[in-house]
N, C-alpha and C. Protein backbone atom coordinates (compact mmCIF):
# COMPACT_ATOMS: atom_id res chain seq x y z
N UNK A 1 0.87 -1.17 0.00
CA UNK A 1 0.00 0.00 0.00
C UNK A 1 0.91 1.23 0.00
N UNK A 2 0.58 2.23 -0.40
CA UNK A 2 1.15 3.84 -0.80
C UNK A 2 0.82 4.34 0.42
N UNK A 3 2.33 5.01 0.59
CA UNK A 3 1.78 5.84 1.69
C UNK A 3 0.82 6.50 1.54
N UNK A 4 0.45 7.41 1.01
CA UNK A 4 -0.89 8.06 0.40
C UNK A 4 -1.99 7.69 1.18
N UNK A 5 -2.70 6.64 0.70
CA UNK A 5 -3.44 5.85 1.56
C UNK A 5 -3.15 5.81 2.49
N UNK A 6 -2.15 4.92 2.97
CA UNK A 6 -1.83 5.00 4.78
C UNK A 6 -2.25 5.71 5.43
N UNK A 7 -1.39 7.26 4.91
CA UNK A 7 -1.84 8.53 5.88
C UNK A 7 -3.17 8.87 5.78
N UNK A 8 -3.93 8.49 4.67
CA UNK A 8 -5.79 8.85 4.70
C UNK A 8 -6.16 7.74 5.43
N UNK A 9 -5.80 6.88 5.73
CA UNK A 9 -6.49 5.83 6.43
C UNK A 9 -6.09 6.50 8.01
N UNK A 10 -5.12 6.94 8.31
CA UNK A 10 -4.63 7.33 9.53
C UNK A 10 -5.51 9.06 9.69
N UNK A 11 -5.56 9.74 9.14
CA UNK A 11 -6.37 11.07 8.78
C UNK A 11 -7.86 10.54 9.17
N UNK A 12 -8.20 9.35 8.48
CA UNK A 12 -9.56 9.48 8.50
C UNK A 12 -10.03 8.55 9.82
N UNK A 13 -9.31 7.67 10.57
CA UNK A 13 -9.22 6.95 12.13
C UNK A 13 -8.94 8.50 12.96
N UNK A 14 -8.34 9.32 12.54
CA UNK A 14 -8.51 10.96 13.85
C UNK A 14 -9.17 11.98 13.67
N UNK A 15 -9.99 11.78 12.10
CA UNK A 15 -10.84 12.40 12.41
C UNK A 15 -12.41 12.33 12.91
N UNK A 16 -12.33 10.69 13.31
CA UNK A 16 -13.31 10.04 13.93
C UNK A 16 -13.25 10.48 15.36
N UNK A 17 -12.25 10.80 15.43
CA UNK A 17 -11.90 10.85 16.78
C UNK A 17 -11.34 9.82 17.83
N UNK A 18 -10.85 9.07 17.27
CA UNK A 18 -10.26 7.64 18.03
C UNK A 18 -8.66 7.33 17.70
N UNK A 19 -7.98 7.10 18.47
CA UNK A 19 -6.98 6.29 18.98
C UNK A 19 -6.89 4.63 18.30
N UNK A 20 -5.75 4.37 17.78
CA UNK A 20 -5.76 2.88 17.05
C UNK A 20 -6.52 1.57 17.81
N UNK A 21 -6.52 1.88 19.32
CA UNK A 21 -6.62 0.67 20.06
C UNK A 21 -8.43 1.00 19.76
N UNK A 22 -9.15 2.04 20.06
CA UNK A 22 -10.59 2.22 19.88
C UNK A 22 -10.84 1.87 18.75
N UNK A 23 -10.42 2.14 17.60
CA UNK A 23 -10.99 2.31 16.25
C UNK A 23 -10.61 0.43 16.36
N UNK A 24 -9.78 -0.10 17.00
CA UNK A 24 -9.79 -1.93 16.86
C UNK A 24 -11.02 -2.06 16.94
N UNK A 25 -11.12 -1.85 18.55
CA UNK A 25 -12.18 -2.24 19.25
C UNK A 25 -13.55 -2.33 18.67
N UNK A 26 -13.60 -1.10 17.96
CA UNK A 26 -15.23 -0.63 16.98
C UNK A 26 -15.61 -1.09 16.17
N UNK A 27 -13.89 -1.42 15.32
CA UNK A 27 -13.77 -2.31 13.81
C UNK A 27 -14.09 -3.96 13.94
N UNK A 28 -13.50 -4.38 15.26
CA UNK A 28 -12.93 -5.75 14.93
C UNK A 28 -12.09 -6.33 14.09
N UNK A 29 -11.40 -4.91 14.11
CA UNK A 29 -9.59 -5.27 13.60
C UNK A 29 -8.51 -4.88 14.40
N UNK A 30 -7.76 -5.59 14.57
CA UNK A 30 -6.76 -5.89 15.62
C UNK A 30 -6.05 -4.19 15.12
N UNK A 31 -5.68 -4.05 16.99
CA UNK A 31 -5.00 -2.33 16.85
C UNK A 31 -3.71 -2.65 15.95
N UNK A 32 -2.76 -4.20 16.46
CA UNK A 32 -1.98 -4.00 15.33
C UNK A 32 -1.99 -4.32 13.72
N UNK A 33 -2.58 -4.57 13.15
CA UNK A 33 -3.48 -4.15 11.82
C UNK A 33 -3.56 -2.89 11.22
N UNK A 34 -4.12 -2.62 12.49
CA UNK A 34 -4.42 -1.10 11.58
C UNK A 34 -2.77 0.00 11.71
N UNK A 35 -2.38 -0.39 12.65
CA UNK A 35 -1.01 0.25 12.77
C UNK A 35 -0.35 0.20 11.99
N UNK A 36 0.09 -1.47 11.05
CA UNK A 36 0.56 -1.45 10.02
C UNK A 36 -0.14 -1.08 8.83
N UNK A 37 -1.60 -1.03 8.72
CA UNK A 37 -2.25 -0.18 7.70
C UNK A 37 -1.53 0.97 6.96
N UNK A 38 -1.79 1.69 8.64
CA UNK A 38 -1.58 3.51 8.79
C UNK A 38 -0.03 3.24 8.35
N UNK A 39 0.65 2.99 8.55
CA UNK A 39 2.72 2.60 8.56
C UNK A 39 2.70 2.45 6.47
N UNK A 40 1.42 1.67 6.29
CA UNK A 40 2.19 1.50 4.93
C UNK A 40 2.23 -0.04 4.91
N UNK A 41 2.75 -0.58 5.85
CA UNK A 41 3.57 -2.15 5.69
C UNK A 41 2.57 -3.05 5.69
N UNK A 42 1.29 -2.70 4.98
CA UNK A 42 0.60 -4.08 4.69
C UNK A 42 -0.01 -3.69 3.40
N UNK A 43 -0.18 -4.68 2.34
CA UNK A 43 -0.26 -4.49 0.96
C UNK A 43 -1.85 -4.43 1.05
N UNK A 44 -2.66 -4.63 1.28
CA UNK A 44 -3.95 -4.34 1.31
C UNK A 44 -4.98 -4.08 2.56
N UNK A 45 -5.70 -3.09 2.81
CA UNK A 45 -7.10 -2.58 3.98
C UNK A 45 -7.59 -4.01 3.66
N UNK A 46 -7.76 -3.87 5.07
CA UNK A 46 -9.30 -5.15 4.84
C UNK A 46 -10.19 -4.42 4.91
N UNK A 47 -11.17 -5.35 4.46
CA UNK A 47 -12.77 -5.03 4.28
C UNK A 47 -13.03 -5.02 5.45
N UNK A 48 -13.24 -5.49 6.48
CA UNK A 48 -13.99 -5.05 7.68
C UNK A 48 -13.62 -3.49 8.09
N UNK A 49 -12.55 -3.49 7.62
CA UNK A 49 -11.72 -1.90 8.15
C UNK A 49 -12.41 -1.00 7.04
N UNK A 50 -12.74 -0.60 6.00
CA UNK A 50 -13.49 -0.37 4.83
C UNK A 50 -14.86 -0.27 5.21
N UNK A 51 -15.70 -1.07 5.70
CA UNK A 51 -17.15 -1.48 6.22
C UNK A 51 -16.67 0.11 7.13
N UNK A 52 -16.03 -0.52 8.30
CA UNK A 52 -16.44 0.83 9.59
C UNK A 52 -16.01 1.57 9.20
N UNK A 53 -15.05 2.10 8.46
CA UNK A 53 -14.82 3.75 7.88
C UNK A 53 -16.46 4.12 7.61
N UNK A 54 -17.11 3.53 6.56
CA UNK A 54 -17.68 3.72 5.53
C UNK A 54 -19.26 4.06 6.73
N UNK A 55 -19.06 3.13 7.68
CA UNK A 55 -20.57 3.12 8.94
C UNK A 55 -20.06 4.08 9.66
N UNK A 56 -19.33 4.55 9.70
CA UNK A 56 -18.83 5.76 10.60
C UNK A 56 -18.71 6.90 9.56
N UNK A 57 -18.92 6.94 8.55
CA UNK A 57 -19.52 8.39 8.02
C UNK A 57 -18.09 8.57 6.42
N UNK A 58 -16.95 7.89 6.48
CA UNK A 58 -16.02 8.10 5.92
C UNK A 58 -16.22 7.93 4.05
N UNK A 59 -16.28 8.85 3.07
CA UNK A 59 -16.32 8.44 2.04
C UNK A 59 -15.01 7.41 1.50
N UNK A 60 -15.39 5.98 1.36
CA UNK A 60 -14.40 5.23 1.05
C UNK A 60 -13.47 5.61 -0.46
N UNK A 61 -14.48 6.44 -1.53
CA UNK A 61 -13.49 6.55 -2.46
C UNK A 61 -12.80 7.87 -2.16
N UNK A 62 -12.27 8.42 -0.89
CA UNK A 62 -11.67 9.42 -0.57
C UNK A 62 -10.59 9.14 -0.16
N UNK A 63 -10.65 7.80 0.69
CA UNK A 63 -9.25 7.28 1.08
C UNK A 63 -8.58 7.20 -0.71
N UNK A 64 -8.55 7.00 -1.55
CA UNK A 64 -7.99 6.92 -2.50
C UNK A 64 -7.81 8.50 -3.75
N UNK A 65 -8.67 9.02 -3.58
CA UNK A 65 -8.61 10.51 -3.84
C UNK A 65 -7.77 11.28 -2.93
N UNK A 66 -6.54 12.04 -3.43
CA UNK A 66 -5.96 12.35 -3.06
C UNK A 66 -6.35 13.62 -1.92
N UNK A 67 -7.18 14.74 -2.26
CA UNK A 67 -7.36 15.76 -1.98
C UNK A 67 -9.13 15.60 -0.84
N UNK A 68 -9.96 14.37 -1.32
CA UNK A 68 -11.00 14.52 -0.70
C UNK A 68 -10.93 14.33 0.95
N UNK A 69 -9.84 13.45 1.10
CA UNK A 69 -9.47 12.85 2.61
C UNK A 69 -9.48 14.84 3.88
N UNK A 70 -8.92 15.52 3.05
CA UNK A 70 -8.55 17.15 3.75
C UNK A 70 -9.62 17.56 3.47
N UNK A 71 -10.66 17.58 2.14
CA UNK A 71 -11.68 18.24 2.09
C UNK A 71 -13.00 17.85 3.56
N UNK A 72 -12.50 16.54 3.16
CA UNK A 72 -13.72 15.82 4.51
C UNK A 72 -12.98 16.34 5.71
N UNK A 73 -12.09 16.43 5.60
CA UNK A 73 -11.82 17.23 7.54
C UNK A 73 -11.95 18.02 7.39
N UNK A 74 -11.54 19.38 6.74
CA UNK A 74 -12.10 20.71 6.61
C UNK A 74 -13.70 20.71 6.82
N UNK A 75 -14.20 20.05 5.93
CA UNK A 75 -15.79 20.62 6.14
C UNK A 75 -16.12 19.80 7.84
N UNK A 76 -15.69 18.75 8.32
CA UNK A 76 -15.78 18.14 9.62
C UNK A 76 -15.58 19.21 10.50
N UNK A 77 -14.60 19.65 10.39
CA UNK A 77 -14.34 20.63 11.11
C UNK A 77 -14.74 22.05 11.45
N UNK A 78 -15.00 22.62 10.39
CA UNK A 78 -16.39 23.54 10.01
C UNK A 78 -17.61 23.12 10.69
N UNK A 79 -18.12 21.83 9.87
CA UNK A 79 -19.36 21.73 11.13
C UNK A 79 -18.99 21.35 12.79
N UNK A 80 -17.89 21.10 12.95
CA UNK A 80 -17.35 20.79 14.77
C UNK A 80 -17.86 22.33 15.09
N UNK A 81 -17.15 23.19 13.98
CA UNK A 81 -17.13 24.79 15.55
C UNK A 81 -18.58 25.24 14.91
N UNK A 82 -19.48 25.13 14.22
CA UNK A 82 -20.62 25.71 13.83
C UNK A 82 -21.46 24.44 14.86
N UNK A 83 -21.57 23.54 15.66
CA UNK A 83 -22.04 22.86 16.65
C UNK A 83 -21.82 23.90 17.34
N UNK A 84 -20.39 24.10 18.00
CA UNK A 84 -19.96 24.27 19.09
C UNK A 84 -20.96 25.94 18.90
N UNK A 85 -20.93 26.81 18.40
CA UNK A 85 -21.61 27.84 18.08
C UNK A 85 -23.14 27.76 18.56
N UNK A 86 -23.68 26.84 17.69
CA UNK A 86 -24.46 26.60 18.53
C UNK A 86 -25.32 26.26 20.26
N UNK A 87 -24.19 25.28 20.63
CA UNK A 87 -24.32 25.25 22.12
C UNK A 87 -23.71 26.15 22.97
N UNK A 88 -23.34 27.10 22.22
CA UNK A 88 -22.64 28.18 22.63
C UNK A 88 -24.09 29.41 22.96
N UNK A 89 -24.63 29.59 21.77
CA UNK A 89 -26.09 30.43 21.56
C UNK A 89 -27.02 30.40 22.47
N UNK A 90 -27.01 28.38 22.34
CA UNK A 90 -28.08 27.99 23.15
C UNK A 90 -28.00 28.30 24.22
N UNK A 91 -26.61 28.16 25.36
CA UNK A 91 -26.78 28.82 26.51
C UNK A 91 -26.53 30.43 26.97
N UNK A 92 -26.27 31.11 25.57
CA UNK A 92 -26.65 32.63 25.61
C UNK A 92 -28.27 32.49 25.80
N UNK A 93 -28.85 32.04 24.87
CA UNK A 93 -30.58 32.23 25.14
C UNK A 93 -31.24 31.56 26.32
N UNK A 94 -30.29 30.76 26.64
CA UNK A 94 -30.73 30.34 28.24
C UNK A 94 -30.90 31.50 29.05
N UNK A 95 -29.62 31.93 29.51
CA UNK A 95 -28.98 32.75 30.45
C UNK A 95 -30.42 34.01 30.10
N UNK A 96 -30.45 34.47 28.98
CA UNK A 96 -31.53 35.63 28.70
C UNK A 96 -32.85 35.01 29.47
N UNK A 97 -33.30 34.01 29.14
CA UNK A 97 -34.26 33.68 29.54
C UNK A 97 -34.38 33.16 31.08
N UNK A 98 -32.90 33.43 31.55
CA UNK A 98 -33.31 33.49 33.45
C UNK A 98 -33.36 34.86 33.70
N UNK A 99 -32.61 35.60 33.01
CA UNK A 99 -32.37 37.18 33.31
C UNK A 99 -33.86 38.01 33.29
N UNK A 100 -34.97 37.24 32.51
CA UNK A 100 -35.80 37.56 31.99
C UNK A 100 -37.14 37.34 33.35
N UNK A 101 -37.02 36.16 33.37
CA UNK A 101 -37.28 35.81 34.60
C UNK A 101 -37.29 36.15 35.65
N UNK A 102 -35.98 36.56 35.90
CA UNK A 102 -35.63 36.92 37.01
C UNK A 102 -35.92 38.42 37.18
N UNK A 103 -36.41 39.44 36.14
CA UNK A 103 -36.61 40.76 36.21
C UNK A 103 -38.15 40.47 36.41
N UNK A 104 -38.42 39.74 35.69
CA UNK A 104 -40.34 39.44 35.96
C UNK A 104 -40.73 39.46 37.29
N UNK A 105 -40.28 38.06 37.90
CA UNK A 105 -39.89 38.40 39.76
C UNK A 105 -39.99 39.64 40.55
N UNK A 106 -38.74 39.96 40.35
CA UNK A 106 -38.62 41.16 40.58
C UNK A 106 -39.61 42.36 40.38
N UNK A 107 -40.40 42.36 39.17
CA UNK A 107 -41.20 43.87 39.31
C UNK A 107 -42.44 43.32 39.90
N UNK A 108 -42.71 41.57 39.79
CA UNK A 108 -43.97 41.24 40.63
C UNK A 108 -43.61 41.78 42.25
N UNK A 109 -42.70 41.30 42.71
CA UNK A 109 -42.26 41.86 44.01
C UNK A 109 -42.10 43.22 44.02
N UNK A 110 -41.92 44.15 43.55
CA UNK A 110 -42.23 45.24 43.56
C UNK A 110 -43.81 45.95 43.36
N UNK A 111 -44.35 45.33 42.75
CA UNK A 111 -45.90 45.73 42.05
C UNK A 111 -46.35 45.19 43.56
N UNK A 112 -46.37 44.00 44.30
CA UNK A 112 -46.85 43.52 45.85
C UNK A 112 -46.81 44.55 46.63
N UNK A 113 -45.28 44.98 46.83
CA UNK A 113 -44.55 46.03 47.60
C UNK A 113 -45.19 47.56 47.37
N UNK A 114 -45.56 47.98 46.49
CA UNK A 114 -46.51 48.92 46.25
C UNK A 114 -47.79 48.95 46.83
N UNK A 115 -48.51 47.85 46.06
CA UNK A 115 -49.69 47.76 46.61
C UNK A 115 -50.08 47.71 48.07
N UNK A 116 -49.36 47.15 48.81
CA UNK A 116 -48.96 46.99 50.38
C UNK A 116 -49.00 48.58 50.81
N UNK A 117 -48.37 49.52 50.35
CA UNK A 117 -48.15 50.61 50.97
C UNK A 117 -49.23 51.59 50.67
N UNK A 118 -49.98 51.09 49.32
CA UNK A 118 -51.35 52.09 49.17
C UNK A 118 -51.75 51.67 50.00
């Protein structure tokens, strides 16, 4: 196998987010397997390793396209911080909506506090 491959096979096991020994574990291919995958020093991927790329989201004819392996992490990555943006928002519109709350409270306890003194 070309390095080429290797390193997309190794690119595309981190951008899963896993470590060789996890991505075994998930695959049911031995961590050292895939080590020599990623290294180069085995002349062909197995298919089970192919299968879980492919169930885990990985376009398989990318491992072999030179340029798609970076395109798929770029846009991965794009949508990572446009998540993170999101749960970022979401607890801006939280926070508003205690602040909001919490002023409501407040002028009810005041509107009481009035009325009390007429």
């Amino acid at each position: 196998m070309n390095s080429t491959i290797a390193n997309k096979l190794k690119e595309a096991r981190l951008l899963l987010g896993e470590n060789q020994k996890d991505a075994g574990l998930n695959s049911g291919i031995h961590q050292n397997t895939i080590s020599l995958m990623e290294a180069g020093k085995r002349k062909e991927i197995t298919l089970d390793y192919l299968i879980y790329l492919h169930n885990r989201g990985i376009d398989i004819n990318s491992i072999l396209d030179e340029n798609q392996v970076t395109k798929t992490i770029e846009k991965n990555l794009e949508i990572s911080a446009l998540q993170k943006r999101i749960v970022e928002q979401e607890e801006m519109i939280q926070l508003l909506r205690d602040a909001v709350e919490l002023r409501n409270r407040k002028i009810k306890e005041l509107s009481s506090q009035q009325l009390m003194n007429v």
